[in-house]
Protein backbone atom coordinates (compact mmCIF):
# COMPACT_ATOMS: atom_id res chain seq x y z
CA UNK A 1 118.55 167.72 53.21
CA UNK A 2 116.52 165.58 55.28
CA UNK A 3 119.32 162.90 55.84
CA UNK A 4 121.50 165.78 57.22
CA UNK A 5 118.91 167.21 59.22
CA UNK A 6 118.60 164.08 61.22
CA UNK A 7 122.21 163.24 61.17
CA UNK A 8 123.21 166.85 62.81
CA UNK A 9 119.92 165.77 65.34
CA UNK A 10 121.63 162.35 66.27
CA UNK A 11 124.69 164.47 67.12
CA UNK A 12 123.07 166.77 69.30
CA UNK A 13 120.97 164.13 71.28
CA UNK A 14 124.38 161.72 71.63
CA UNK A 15 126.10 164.71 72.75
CA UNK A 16 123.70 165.39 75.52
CA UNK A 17 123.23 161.89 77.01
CA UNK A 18 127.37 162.06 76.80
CA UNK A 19 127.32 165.25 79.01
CA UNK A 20 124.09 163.30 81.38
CA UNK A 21 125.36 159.50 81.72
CA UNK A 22 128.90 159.10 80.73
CA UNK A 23 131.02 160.03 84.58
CA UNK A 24 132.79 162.60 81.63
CA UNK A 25 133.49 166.13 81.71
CA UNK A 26 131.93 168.68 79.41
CA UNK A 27 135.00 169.32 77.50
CA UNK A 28 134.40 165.43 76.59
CA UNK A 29 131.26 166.77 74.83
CA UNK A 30 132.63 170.06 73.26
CA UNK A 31 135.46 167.89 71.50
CA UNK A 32 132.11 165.09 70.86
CA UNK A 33 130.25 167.83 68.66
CA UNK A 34 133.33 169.76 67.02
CA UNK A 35 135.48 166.66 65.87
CA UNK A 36 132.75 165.28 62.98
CA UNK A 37 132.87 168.72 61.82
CA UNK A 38 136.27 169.16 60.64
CA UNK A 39 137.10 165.18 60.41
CA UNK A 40 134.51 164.98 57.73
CA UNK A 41 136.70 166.31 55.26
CA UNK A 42 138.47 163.06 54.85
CA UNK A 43 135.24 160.99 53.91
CA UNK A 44 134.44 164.15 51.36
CA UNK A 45 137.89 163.74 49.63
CA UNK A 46 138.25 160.31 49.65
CA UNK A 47 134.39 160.20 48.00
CA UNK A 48 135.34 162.81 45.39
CA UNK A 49 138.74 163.46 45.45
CA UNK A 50 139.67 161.63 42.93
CA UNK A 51 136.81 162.19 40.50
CA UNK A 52 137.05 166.06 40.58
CA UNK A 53 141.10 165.14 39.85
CA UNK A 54 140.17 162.87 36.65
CA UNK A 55 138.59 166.25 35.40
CA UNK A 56 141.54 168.39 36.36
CA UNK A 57 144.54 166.43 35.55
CA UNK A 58 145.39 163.57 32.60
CA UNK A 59 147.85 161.21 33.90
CA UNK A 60 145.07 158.89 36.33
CA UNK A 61 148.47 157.73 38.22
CA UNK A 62 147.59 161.51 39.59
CA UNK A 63 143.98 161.44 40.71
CA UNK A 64 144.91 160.52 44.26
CA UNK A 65 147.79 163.30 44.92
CA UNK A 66 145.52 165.86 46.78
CA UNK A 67 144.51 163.30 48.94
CA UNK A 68 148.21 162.20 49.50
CA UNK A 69 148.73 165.75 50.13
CA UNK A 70 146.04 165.73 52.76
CA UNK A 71 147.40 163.22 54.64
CA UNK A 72 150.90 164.56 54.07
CA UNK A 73 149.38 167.87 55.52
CA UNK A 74 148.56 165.84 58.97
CA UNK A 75 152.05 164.37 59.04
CA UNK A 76 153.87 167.28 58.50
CA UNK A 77 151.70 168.94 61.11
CA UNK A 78 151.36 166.45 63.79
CA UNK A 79 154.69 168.11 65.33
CA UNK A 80 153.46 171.79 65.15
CA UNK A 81 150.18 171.06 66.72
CA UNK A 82 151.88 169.22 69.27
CA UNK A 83 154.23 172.02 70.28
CA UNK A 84 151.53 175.00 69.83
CA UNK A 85 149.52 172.47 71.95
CA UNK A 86 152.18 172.90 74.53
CA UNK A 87 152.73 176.74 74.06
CA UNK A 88 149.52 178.10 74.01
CA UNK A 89 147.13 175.39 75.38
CA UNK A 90 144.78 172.84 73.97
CA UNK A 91 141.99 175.68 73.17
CA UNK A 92 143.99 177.78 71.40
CA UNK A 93 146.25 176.13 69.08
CA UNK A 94 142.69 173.49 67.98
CA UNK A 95 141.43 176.73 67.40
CA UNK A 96 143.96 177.95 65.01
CA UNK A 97 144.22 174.56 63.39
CA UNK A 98 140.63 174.41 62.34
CA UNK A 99 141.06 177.49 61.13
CA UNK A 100 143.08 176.16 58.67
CA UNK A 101 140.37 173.60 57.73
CA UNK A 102 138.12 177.09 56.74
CA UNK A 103 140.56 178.18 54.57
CA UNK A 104 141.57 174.48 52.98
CA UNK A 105 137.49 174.02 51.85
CA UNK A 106 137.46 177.54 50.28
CA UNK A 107 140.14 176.99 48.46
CA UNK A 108 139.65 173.72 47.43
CA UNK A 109 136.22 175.63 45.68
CA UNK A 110 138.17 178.01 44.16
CA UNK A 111 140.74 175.82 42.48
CA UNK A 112 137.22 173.11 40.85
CA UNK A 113 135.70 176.78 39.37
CA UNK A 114 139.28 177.45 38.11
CA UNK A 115 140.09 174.04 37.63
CA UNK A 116 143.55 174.56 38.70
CA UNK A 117 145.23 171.08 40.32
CA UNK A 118 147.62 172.71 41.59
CA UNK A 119 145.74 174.74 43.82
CA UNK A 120 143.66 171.67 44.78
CA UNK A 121 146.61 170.04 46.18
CA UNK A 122 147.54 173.27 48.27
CA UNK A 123 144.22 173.02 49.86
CA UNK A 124 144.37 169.11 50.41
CA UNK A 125 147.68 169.93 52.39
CA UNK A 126 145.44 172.86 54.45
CA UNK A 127 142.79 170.48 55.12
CA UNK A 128 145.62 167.69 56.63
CA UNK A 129 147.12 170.47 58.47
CA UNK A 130 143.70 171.08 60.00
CA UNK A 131 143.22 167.26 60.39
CA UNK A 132 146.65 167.09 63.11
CA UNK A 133 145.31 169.30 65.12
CA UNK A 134 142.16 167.70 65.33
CA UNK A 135 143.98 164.75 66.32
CA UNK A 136 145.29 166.50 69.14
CA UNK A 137 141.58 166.07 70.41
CA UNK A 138 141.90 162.76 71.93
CA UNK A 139 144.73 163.72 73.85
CA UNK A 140 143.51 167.04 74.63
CA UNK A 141 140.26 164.45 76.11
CA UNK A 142 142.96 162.21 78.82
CA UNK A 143 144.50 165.36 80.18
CA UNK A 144 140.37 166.82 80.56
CA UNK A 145 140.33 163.48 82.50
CA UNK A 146 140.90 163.34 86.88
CA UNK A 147 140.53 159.54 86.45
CA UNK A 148 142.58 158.07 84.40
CA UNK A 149 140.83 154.61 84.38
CA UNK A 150 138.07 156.57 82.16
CA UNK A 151 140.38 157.28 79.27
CA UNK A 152 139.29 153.67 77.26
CA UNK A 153 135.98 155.05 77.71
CA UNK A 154 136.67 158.85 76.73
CA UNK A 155 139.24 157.26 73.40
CA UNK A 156 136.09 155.53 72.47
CA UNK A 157 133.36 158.00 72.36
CA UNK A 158 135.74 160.40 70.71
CA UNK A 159 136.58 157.56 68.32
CA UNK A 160 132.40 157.18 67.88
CA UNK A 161 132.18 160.45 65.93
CA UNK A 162 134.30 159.28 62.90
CA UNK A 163 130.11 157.85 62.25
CA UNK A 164 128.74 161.21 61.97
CA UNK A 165 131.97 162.58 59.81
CA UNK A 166 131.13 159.50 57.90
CA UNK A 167 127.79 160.18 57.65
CA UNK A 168 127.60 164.23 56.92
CA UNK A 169 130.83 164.18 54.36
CA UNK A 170 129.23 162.40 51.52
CA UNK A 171 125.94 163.16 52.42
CA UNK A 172 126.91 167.16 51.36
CA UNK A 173 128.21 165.96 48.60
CA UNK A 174 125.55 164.18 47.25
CA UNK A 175 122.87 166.99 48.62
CA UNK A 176 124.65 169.67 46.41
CA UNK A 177 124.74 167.51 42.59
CA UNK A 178 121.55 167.32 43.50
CA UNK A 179 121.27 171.25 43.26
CA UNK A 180 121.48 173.48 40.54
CA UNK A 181 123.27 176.75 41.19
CA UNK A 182 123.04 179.23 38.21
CA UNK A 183 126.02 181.68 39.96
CA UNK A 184 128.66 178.88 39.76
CA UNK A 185 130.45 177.12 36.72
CA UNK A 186 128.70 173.93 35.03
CA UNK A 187 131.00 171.60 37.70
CA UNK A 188 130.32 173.79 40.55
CA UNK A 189 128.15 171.76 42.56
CA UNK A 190 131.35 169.71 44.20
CA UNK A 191 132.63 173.35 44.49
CA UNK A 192 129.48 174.07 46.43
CA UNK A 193 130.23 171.06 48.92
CA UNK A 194 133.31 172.95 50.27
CA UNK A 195 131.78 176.08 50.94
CA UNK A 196 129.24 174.01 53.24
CA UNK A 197 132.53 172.16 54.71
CA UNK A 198 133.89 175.80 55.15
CA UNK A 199 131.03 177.00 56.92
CA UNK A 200 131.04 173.33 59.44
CA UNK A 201 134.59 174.21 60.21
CA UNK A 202 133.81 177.72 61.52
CA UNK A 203 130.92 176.09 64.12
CA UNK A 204 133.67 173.89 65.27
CA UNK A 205 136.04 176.88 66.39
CA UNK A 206 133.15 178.42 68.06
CA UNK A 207 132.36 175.36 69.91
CA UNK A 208 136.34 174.51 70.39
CA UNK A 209 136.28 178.27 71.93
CA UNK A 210 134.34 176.67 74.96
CA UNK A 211 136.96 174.20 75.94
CA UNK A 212 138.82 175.00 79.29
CA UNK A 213 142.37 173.99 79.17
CA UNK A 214 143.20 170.95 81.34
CA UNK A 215 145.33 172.17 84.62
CA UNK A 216 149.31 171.78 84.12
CA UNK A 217 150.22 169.23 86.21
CA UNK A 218 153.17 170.01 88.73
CA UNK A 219 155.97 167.93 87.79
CA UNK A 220 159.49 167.02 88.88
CA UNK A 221 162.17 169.03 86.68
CA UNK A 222 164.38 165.92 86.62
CA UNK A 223 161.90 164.02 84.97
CA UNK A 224 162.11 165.98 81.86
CA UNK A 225 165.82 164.71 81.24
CA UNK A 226 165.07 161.45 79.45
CA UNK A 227 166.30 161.50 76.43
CA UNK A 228 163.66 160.78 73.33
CA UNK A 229 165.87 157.64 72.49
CA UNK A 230 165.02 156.42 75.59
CA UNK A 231 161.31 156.51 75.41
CA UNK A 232 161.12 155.39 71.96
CA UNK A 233 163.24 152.16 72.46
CA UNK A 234 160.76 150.95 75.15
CA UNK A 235 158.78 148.04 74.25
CA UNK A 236 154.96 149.10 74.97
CA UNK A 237 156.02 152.56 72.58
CA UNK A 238 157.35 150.04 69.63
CA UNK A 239 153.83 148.30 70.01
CA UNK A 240 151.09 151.20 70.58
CA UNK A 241 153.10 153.16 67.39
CA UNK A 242 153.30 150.13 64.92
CA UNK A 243 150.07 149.31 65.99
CA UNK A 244 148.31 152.66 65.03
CA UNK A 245 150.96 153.32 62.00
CA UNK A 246 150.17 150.13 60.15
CA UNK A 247 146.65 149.72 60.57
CA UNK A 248 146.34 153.44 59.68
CA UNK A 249 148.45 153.33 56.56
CA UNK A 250 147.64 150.01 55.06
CA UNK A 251 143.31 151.23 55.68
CA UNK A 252 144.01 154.23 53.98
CA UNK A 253 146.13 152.49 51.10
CA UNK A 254 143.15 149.92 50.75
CA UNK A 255 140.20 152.38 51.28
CA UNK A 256 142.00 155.13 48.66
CA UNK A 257 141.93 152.75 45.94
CA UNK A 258 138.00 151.18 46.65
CA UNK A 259 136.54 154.34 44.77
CA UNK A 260 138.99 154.46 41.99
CA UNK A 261 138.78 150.53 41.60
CA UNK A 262 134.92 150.36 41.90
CA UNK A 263 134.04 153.65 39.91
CA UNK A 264 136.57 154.34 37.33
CA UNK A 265 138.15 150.32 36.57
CA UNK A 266 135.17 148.15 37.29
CA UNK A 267 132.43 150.47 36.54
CA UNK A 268 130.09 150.60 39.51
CA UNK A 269 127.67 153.91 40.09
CA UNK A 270 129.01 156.92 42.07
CA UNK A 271 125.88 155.52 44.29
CA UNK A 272 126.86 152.29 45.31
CA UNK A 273 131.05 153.71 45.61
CA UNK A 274 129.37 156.32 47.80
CA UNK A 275 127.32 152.99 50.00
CA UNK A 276 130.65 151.40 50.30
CA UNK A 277 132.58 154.30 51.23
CA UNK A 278 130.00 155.11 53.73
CA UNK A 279 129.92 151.82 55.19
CA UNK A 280 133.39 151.80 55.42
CA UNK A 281 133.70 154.45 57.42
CA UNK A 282 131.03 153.63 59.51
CA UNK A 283 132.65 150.30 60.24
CA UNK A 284 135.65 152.64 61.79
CA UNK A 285 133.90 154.23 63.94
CA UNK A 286 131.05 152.04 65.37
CA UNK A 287 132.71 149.41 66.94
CA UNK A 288 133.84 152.04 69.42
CA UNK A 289 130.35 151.79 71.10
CA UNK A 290 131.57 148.10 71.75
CA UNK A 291 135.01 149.25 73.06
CA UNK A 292 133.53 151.98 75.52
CA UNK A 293 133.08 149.34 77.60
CA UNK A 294 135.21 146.37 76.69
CA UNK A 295 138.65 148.66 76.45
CA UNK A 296 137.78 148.62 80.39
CA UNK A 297 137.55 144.73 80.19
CA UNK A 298 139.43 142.84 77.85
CA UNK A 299 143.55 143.60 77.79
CA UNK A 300 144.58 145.59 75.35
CA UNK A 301 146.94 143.44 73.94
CA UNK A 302 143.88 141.22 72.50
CA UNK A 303 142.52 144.30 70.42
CA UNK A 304 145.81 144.21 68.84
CA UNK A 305 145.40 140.37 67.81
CA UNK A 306 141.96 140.49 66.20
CA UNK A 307 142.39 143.86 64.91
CA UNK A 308 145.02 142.20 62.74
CA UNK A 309 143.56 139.09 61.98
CA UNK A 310 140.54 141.23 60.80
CA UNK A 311 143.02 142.57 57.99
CA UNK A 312 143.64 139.42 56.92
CA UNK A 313 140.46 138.59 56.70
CA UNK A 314 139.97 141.50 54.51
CA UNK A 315 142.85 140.15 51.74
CA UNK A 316 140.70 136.83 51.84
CA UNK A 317 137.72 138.53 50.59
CA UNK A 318 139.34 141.25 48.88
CA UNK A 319 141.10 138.03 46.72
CA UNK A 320 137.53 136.85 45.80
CA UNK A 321 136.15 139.40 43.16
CA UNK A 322 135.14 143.00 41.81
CA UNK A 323 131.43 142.45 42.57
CA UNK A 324 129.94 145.23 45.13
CA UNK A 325 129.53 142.67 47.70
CA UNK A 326 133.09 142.08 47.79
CA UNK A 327 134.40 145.11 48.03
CA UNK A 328 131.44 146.19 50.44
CA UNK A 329 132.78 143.27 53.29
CA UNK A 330 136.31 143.73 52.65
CA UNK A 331 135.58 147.43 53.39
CA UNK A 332 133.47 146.93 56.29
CA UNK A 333 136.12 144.39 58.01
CA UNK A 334 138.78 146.93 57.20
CA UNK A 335 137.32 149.33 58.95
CA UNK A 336 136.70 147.28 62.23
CA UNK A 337 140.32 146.01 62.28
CA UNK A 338 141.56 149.84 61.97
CA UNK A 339 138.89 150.68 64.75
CA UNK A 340 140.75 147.97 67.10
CA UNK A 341 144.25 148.38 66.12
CA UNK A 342 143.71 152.68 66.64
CA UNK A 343 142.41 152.29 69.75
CA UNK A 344 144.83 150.12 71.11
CA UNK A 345 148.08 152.36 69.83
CA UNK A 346 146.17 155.51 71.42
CA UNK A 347 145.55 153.72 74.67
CA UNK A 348 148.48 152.12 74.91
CA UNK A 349 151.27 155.20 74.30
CA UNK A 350 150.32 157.25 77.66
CA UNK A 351 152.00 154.41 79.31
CA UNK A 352 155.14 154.75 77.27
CA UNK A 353 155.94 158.62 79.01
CA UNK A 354 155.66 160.90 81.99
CA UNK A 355 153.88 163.73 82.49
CA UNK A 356 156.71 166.49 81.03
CA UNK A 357 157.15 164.17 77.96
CA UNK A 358 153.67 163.95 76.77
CA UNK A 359 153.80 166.07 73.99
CA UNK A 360 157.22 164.97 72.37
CA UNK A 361 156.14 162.09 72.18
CA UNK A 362 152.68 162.67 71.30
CA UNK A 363 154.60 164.45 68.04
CA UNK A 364 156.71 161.62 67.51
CA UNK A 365 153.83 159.24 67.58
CA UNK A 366 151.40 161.06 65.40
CA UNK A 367 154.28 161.96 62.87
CA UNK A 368 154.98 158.55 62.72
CA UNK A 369 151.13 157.43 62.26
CA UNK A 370 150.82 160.40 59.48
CA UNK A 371 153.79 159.76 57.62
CA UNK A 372 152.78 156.45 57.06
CA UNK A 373 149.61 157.26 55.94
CA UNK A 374 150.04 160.22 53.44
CA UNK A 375 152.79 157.44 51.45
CA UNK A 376 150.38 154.62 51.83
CA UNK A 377 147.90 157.09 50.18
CA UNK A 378 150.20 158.59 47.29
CA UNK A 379 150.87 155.18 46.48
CA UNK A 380 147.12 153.84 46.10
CA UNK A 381 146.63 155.62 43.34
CA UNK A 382 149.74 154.56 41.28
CA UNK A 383 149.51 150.72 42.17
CA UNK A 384 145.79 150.65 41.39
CA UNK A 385 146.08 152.05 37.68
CA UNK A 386 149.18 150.37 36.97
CA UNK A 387 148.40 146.99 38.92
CA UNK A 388 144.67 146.84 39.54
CA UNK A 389 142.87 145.32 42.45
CA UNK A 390 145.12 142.46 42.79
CA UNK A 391 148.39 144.96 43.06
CA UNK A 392 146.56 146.66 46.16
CA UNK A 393 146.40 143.09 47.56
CA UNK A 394 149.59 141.82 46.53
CA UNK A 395 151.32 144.93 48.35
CA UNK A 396 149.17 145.07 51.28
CA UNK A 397 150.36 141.34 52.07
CA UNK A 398 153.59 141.87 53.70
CA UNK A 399 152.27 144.33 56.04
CA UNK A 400 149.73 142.20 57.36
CA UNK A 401 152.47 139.68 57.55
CA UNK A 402 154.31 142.40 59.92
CA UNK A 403 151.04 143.32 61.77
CA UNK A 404 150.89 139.20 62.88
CA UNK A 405 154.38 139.58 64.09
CA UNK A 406 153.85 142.53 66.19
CA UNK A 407 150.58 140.87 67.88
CA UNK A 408 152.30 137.99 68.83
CA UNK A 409 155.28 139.78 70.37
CA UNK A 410 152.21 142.16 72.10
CA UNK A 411 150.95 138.76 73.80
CA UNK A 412 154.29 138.44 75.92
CA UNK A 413 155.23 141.83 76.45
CA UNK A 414 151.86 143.58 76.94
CA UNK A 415 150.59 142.82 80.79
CA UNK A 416 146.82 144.02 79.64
């Protein structure tokens, strides 16, 4: 209880100096505070997602499907969000998409008391649903923005909250097995973790319900004529999509097999899976207190190069052993290489459209991202039980191999 007293403290007090020191406007900090709220359901699932699955399903080539189905949720979503986005405004379509994260946690705690997988992976898709539109914060954040030379700086704060969903996810989790409640069913503690989610979800639409709507910018009608086949053929697209789509996908095919690899094949402690996991995660987010001021700096272009060589970095270690410092610095780089690559697809795709294009493509983008992802995911599970640590490897390698290609061709095409 402690640890999530001072976590939700940290928040608060970040928050604030945001709104004091950071040139930003206060929907900056509204979207600050509400993001770690609903974002933390990824750390929860992929913490114990696939353990509440071993007890709910017997083929282990299963365990990660509600997770796959989460991320399938935010690629199957990414295209409603944007288009609600455009209909009703930022405010009220976030608003209606975290209300879909309420829903997702409860049900997820209905279907551990009824142990019914099925239901589970209705509520993983919910919760991904959910998790689109809270994607839609960081562009919701550039259009909150006069000056558009502050968008680096607004990406990375945004970016910088992934610590605290990092930090409060498992941290519930672990806070309720440490409970006993007599009302719920022997395994109802992890059912207790959602309702707490639930509950986080619901502050973030009341905070969300603060946000004012960027202005619609006035726009030349012609402009809206370019075809999408247009746009998407342009170089600096090709790079800021491939950049954000295969660093997503290959982290979360990497980081959804750690916990299955470390806890259920090599036998390590739910504690030290939960350390890794945590650290992971961390790694994501943190470097973006580095980027808030050298994405103003440094061309993007050169995120894009040692954001890749950082993943293959993490095959080199990842090759070395099943010891918990192994997977603990393969983690860690994987997460700084994602942290780079994101940020440079995200920074780099307002430059690829015009002001009455922004959300198609936005859609197209994230769906692309998303899509990605959720396979990458349904796939960890599978290749890890059938294959083992060395399979996740083995299939992560021609990715990276892709990912090297793409940040050379960046270095001639990119100007910055």
């Amino acid at each position: 209880m402690l640890n999530l007293i001072v976590i939700f403290t940290v928040l608060i007090v970040c928050a604030l100096l945001i709104q004091r020191k950071a040139g930003l406007p206060t929907n900056i900090t509204l979207l600050f505070l509400a993001q770690p709220l609903v974002m933390a359901a990824a750390p929860v699932m992929v913490f114990v997602g696939g353990i509440i699955s071993t007890e709910m399903t017997p083929d282990p080539s299963l365990v990660t499907l509600p997770l796959g189905m989460m991320i399938a949720g935010v690629a199957a979503a990414t295209v409603p969000a944007a288009l609600l986005a455009k209909r009703w405004g930022r405010r009220q379509a976030v608003m209606f998409g975290f209300s879909a994260s309420v829903l997702g946690h409860l049900l997820v705690s209905l279907a551990i008391l009824k142990s019914n997988f099925l239901l589970f992976n209705v509520a993983g898709f919910l919760l991904g649903c959910a998790g689109a539109f809270g994607q839609q914060l960081r562009f919701a954040a550039m259009e909150s923005l006069s000056d558009k030379a502050l968008i680096p700086r607004a990406i990375s704060i945004l970016m910088f909250t992934g610590i605290f969903a990092a930090l409060i996810g498992p941290e519930v989790a672990l806070l309720s097995q440490r409970l006993s409640f007599s009302w719920l069913a022997a395994d109802g503690s992890y059912a207790f973790v959602f309702i707490i989610m639930a509950a986080m979800s619901f502050v973030a639409i009341l905070i969300v319900s603060q946000f004012k709507n960027p202005p619609v910018v006035a726009h030349d009608v012609a402009q809206s004529s370019r075809p999408l086949i247009d746009i998407i053929k342009q170089p600096v697209f090709v790079i800021a999509m491939m950049a954000a789509a295969l660093g997503f996908g290959l982290m979360s095919f990497i980081m959804t097999a750690t916990p299955l690899s470390m806890h259920n094949l090599h036998g390590h402690s739910l504690e030290h899976t939960k350390w890794v996991i945590q650290s992971h995660v961390s790694a994501m987010y943190l470097p973006s207190l580095l980027t808030i001021w050298l994405g103003q700096k440094i061309p993007i272009k050169y995120f894009i190069m040692v954001g890749t060589l950082m993943f293959v970095v993490v095959l080199l270690i990842a090759t070395q052993g099943h010891q918990l410092v192994h997977y603990w610095w393969a983690l860690v780089v994987l997460g700084i290489g994602w942290n780079f690559l994101f940020f440079a697809g995200t920074t780099l795709l307002p430059r690829s459209y015009q002001e009455p294009e922004k959300h198609k493509v936005q859609a197209i983008n994230d769906f692309s991202v998303f899509a990605f992802q959720g396979a990458s995911s349904l796939l960890a599970g599978w290749v890890v039980f059938r294959f083992g640590w060395h399979g996740i490897i083995m299939v992560s390698l021609p990715f990276v191999v892709v990912m090297l290609f793409l940040s050379v061709v960046s270095l001639s095409v990119l100007r910055k």
